[in-house]
C-alpha atoms as a PDB file:
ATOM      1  CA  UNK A   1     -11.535   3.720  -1.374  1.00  0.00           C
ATOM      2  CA  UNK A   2      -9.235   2.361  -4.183  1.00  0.00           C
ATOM      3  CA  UNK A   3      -8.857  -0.898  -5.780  1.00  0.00           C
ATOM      4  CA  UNK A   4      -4.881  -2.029  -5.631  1.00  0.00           C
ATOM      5  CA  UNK A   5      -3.995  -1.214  -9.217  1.00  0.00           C
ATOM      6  CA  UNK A   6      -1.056   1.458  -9.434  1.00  0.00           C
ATOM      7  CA  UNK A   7      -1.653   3.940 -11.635  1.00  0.00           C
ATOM      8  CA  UNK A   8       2.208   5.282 -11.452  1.00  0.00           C
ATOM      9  CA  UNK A   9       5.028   5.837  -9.274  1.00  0.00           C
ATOM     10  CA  UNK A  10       6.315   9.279  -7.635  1.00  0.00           C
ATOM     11  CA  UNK A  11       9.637   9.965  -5.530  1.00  0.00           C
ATOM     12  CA  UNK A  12       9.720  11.942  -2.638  1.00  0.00           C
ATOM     13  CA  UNK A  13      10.632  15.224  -3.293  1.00  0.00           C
ATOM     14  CA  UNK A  14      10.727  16.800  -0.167  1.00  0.00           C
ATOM     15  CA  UNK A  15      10.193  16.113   3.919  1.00  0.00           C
ATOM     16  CA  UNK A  16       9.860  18.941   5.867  1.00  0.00           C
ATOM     17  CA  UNK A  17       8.890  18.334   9.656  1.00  0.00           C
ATOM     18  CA  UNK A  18       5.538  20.564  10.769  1.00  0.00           C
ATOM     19  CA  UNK A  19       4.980  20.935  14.616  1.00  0.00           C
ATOM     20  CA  UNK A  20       5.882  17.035  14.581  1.00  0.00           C
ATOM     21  CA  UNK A  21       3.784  15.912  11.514  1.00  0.00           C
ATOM     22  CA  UNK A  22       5.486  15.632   8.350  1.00  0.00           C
ATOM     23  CA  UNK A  23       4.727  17.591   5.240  1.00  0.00           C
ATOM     24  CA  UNK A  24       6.034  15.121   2.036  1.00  0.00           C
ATOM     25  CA  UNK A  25       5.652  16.408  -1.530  1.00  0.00           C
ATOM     26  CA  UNK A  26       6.006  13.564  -3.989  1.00  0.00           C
ATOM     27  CA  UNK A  27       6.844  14.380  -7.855  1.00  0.00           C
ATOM     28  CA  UNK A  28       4.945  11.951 -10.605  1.00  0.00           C
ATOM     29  CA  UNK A  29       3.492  11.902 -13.694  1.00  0.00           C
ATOM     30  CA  UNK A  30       0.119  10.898 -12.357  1.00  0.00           C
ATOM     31  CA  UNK A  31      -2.293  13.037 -14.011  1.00  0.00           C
ATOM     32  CA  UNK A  32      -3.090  15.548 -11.175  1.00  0.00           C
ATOM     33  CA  UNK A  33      -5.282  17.296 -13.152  1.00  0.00           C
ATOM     34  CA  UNK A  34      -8.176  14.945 -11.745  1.00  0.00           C
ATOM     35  CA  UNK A  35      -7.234  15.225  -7.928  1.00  0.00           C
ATOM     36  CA  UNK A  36      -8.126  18.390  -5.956  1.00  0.00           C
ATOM     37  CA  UNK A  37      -7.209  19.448  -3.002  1.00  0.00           C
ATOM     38  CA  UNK A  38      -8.368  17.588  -0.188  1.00  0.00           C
ATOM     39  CA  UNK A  39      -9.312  14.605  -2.099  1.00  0.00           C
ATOM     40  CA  UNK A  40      -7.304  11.120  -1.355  1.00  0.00           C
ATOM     41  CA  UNK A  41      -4.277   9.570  -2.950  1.00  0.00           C
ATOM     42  CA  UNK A  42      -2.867   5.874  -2.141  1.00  0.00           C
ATOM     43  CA  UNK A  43       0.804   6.546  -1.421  1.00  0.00           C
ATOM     44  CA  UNK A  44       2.312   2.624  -0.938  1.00  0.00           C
ATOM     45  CA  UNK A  45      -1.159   1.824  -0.145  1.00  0.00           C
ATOM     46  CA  UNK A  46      -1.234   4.473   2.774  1.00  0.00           C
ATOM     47  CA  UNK A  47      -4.874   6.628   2.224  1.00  0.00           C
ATOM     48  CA  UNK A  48      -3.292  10.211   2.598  1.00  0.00           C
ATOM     49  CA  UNK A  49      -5.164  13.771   1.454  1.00  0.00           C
ATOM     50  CA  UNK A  50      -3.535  16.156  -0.808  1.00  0.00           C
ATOM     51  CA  UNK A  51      -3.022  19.417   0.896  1.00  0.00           C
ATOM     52  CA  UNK A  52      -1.405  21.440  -2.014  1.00  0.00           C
ATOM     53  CA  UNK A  53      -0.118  20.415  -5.549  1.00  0.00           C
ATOM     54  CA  UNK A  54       1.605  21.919  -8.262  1.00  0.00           C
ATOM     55  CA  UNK A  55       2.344  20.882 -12.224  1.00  0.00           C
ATOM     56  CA  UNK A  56       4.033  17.757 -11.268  1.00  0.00           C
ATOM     57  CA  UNK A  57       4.127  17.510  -7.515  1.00  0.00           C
ATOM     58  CA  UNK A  58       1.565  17.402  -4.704  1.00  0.00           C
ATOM     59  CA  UNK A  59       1.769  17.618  -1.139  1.00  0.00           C
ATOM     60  CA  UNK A  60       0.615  15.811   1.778  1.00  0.00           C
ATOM     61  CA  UNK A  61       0.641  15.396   5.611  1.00  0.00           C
ATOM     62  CA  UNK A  62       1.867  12.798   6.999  1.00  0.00           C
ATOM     63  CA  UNK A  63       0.851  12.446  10.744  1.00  0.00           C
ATOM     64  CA  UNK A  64       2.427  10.722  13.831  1.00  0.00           C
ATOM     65  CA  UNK A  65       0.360   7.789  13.729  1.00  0.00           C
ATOM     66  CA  UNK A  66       0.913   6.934  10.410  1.00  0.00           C
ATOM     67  CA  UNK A  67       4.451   7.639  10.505  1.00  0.00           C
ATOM     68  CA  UNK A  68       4.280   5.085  13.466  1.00  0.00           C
ATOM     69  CA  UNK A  69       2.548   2.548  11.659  1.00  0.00           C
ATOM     70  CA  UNK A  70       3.504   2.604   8.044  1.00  0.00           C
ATOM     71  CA  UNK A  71       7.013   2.740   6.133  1.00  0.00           C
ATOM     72  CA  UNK A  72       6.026   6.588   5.091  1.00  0.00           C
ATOM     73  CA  UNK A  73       8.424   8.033   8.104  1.00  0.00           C
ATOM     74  CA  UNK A  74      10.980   5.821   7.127  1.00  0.00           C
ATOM     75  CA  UNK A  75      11.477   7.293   3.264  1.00  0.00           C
ATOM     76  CA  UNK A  76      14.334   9.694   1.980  1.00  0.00           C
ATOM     77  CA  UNK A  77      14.154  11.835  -0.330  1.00  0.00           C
ATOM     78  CA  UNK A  78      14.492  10.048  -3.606  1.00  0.00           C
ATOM     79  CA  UNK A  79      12.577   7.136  -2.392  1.00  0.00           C
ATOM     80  CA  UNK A  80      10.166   5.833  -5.250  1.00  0.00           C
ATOM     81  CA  UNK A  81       6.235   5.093  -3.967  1.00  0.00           C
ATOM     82  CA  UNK A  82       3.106   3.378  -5.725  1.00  0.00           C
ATOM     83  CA  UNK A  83       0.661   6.035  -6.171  1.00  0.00           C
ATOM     84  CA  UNK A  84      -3.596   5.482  -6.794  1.00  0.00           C
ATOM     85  CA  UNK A  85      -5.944   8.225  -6.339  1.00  0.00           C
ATOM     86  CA  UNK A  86      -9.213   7.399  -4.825  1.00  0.00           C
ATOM     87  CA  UNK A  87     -11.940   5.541  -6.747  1.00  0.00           C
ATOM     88  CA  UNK A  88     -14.811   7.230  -8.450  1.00  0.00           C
ATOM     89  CA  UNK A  89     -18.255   5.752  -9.538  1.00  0.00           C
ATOM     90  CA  UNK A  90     -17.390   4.415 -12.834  1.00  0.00           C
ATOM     91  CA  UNK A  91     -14.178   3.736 -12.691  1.00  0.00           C
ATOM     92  CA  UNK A  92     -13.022  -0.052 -13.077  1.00  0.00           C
ATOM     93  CA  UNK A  93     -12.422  -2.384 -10.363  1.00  0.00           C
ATOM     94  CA  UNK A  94      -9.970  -4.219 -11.534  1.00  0.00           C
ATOM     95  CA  UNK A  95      -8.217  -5.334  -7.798  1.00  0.00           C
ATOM     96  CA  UNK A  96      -9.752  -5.452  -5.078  1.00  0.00           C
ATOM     97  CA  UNK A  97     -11.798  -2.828  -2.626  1.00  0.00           C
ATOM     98  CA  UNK A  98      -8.593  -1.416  -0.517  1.00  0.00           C
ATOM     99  CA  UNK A  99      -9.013   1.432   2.357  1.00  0.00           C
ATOM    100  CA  UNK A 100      -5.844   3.024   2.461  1.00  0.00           C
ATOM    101  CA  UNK A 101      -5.804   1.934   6.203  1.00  0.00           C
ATOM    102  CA  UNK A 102      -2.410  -0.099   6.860  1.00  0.00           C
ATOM    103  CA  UNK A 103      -3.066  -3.067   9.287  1.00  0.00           C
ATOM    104  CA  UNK A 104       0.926  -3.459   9.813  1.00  0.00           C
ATOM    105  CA  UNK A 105       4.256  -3.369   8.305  1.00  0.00           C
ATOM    106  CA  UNK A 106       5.292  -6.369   7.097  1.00  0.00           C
ATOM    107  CA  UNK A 107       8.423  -7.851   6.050  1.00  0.00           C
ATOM    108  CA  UNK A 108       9.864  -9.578   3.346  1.00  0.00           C
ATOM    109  CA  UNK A 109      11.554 -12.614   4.032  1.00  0.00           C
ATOM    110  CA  UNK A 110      12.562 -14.125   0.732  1.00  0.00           C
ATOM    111  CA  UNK A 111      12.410 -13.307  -2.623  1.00  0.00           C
ATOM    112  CA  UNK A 112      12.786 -15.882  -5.496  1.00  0.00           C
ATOM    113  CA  UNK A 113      12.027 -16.102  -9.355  1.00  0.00           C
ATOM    114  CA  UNK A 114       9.208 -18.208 -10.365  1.00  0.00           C
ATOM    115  CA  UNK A 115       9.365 -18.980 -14.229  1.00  0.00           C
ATOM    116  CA  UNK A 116       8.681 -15.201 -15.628  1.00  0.00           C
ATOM    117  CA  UNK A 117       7.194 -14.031 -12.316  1.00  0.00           C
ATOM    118  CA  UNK A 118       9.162 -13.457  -8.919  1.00  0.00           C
ATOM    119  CA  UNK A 119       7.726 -15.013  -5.848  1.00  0.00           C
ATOM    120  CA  UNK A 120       7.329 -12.979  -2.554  1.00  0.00           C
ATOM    121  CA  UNK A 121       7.402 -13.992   0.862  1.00  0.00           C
ATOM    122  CA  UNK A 122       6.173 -12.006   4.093  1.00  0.00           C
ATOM    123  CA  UNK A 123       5.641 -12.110   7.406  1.00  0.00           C
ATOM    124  CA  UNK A 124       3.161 -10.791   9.335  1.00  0.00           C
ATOM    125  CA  UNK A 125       1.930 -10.157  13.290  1.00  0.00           C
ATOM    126  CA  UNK A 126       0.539 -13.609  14.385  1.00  0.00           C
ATOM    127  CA  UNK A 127      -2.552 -11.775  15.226  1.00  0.00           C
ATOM    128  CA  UNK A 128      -2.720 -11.075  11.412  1.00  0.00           C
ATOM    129  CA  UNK A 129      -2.453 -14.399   9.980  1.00  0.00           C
ATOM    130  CA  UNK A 130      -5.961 -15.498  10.385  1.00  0.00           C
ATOM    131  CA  UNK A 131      -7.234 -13.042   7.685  1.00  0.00           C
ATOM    132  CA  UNK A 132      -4.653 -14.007   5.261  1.00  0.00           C
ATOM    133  CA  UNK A 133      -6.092 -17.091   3.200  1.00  0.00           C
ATOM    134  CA  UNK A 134      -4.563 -18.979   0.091  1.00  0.00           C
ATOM    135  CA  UNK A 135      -6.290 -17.165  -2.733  1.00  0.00           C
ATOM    136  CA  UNK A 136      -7.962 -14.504  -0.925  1.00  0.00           C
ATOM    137  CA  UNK A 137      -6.959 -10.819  -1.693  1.00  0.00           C
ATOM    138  CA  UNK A 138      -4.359  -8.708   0.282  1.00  0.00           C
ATOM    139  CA  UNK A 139      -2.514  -5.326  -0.375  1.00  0.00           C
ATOM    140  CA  UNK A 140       1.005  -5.107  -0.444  1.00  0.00           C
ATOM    141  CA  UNK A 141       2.446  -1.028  -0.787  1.00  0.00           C
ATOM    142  CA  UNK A 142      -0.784  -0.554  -2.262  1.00  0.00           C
ATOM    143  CA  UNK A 143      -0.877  -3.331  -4.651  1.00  0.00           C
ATOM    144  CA  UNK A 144      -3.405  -5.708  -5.151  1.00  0.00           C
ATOM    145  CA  UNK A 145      -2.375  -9.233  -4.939  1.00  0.00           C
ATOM    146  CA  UNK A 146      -3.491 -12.675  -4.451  1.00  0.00           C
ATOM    147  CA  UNK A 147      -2.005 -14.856  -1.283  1.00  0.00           C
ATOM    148  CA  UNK A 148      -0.729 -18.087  -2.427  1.00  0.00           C
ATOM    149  CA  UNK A 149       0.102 -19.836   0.660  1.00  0.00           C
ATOM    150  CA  UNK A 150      -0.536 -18.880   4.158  1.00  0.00           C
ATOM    151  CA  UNK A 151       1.363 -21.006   7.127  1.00  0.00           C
ATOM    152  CA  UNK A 152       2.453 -19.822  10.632  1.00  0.00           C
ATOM    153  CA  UNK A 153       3.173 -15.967   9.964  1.00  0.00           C
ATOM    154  CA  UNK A 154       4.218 -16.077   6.581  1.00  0.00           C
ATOM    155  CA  UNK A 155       2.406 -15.423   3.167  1.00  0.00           C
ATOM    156  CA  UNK A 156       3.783 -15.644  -0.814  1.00  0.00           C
ATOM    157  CA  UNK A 157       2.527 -13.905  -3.558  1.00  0.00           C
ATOM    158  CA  UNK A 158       3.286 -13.692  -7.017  1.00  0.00           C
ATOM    159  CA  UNK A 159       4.782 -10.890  -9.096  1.00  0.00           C
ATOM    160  CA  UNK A 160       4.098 -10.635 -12.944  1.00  0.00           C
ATOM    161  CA  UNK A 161       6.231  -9.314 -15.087  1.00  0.00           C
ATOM    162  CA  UNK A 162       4.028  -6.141 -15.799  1.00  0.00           C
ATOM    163  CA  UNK A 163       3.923  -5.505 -11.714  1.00  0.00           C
ATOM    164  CA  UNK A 164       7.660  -6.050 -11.604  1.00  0.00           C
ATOM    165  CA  UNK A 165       7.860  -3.282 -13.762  1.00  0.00           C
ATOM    166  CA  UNK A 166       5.216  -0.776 -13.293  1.00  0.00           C
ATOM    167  CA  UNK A 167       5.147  -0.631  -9.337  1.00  0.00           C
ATOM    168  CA  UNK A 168       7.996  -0.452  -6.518  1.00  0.00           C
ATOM    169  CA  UNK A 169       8.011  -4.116  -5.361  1.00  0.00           C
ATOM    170  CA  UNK A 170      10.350  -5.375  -7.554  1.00  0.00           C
ATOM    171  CA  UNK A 171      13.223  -2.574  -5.872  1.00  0.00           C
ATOM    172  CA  UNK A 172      11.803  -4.475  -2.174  1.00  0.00           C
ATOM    173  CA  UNK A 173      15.040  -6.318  -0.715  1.00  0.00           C
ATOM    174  CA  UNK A 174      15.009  -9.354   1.798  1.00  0.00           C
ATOM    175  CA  UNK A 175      14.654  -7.629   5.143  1.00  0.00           C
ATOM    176  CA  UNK A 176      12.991  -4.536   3.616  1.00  0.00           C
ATOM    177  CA  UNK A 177       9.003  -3.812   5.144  1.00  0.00           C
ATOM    178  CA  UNK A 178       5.987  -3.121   3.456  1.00  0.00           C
ATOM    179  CA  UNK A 179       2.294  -1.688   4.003  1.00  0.00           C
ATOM    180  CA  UNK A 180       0.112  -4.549   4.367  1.00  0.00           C
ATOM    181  CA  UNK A 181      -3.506  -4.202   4.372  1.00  0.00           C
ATOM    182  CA  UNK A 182      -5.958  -6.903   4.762  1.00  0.00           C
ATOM    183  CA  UNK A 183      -8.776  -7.615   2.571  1.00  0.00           C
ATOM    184  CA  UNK A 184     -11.672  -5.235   3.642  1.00  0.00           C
ATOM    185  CA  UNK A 185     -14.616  -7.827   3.519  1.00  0.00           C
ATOM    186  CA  UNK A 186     -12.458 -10.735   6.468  1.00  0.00           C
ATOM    187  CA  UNK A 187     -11.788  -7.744   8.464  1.00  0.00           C
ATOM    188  CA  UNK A 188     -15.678  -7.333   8.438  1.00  0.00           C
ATOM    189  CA  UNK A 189     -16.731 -10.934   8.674  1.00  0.00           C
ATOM    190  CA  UNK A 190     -14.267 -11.539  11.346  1.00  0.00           C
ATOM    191  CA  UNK A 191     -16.291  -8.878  13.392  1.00  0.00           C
ATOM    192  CA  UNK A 192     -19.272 -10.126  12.787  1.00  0.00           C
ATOM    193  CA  UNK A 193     -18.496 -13.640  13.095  1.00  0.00           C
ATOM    194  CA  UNK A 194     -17.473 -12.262  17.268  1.00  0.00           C
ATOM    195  CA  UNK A 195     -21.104 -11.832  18.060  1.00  0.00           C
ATOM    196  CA  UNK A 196     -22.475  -8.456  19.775  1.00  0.00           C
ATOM    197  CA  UNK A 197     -19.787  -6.587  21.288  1.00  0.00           C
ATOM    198  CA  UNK A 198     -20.496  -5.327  25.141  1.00  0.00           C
END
């Protein structure tokens, strides 16, 4: 699990295609001193597991299916990510509780400065839209957020200053997609809300 808050960015070092999955090392200065091998890392909020690392790099595979179904087979090399590693008792919650499990790719439709902040507007699967609800929680590239407005298949959030600056949304152009993942807890209560299923 993770909670949304970015921790740092890395770029992507290196892509090297393994018997159709790809193997991405990503460079940062996320202190890798407290991830091991095999342990989880939030890379634009996709949940992958490090297989190797070194002093300022790990490594990671990056499967079909997420490839598929995230923007992660769509990066160059040079391409900057968010980065989290996973949550551990103790540790703050200071977002929201996020899987690493991408519901779709979204994309950004319009981009506009609001006072200090910038305002961000996707669009999502119809199918989607029914978990997204004005004020409710959603994860965008592995950011925590809060949904402004939801209407039709489109969503806004806002962008402080400090998240403009710290995390890769602010480099997102009109166009561009992103990892969306829906808050955790609708998902859940949607599900249960459909009764016993046969």
């Amino acid at each position: 699990m993770f909670t949304g808050i970015i921790l740092a960015t890395g770029r992507v070092v290196s892509q090297s295609e393994r018997g159709g999955d790809l193997d991405m090392g990503i460079e940062s200065d996320l202190d890798l001193s407290r991830i091991s091998v095999g342990e989880s890392v939030s890379v634009d909020g996709v949940c992958l597991t490090v297989t190797r690392k070194q002093a300022r790099c790990f490594h990671a595979d990056v499967s079909r299916e997420t490839m598929a179904r995230t923007t992660l087979g769509a990066l160059k090399a040079g391409a900057r990510v968010n980065l989290e590693p996973s949550l551990r008792a103790g540790d703050p919650l200071g977002g929201h509780l996020v899987s690493g499990h991408v519901d779709a790719v979204g994309t950004l439709t319009q981009g506009l400065q609001d006072a200090r902040s910038w305002r961000l507007e996707f669009e999502l699967p119809a199918t989607l839209m029914r978990f997204v609800a004005p004020k409710g929680s959603i994860c965008v590239n592995g950011v925590s957020l809060t949904v402004n407005n939801a209407a039709g298949r489109r969503f806004d959030v806002n962008i402080i200053p400090h998240t403009h600056r710290e995390t890769t949304l602010g480099e997102l152009a009109v166009g561009a997609g992103a990892n969306i993942e829906i808050d955790v807890i609708a998902r859940y209560l949607d599900r249960l809300m459909a009764g016993p299923q046969g």
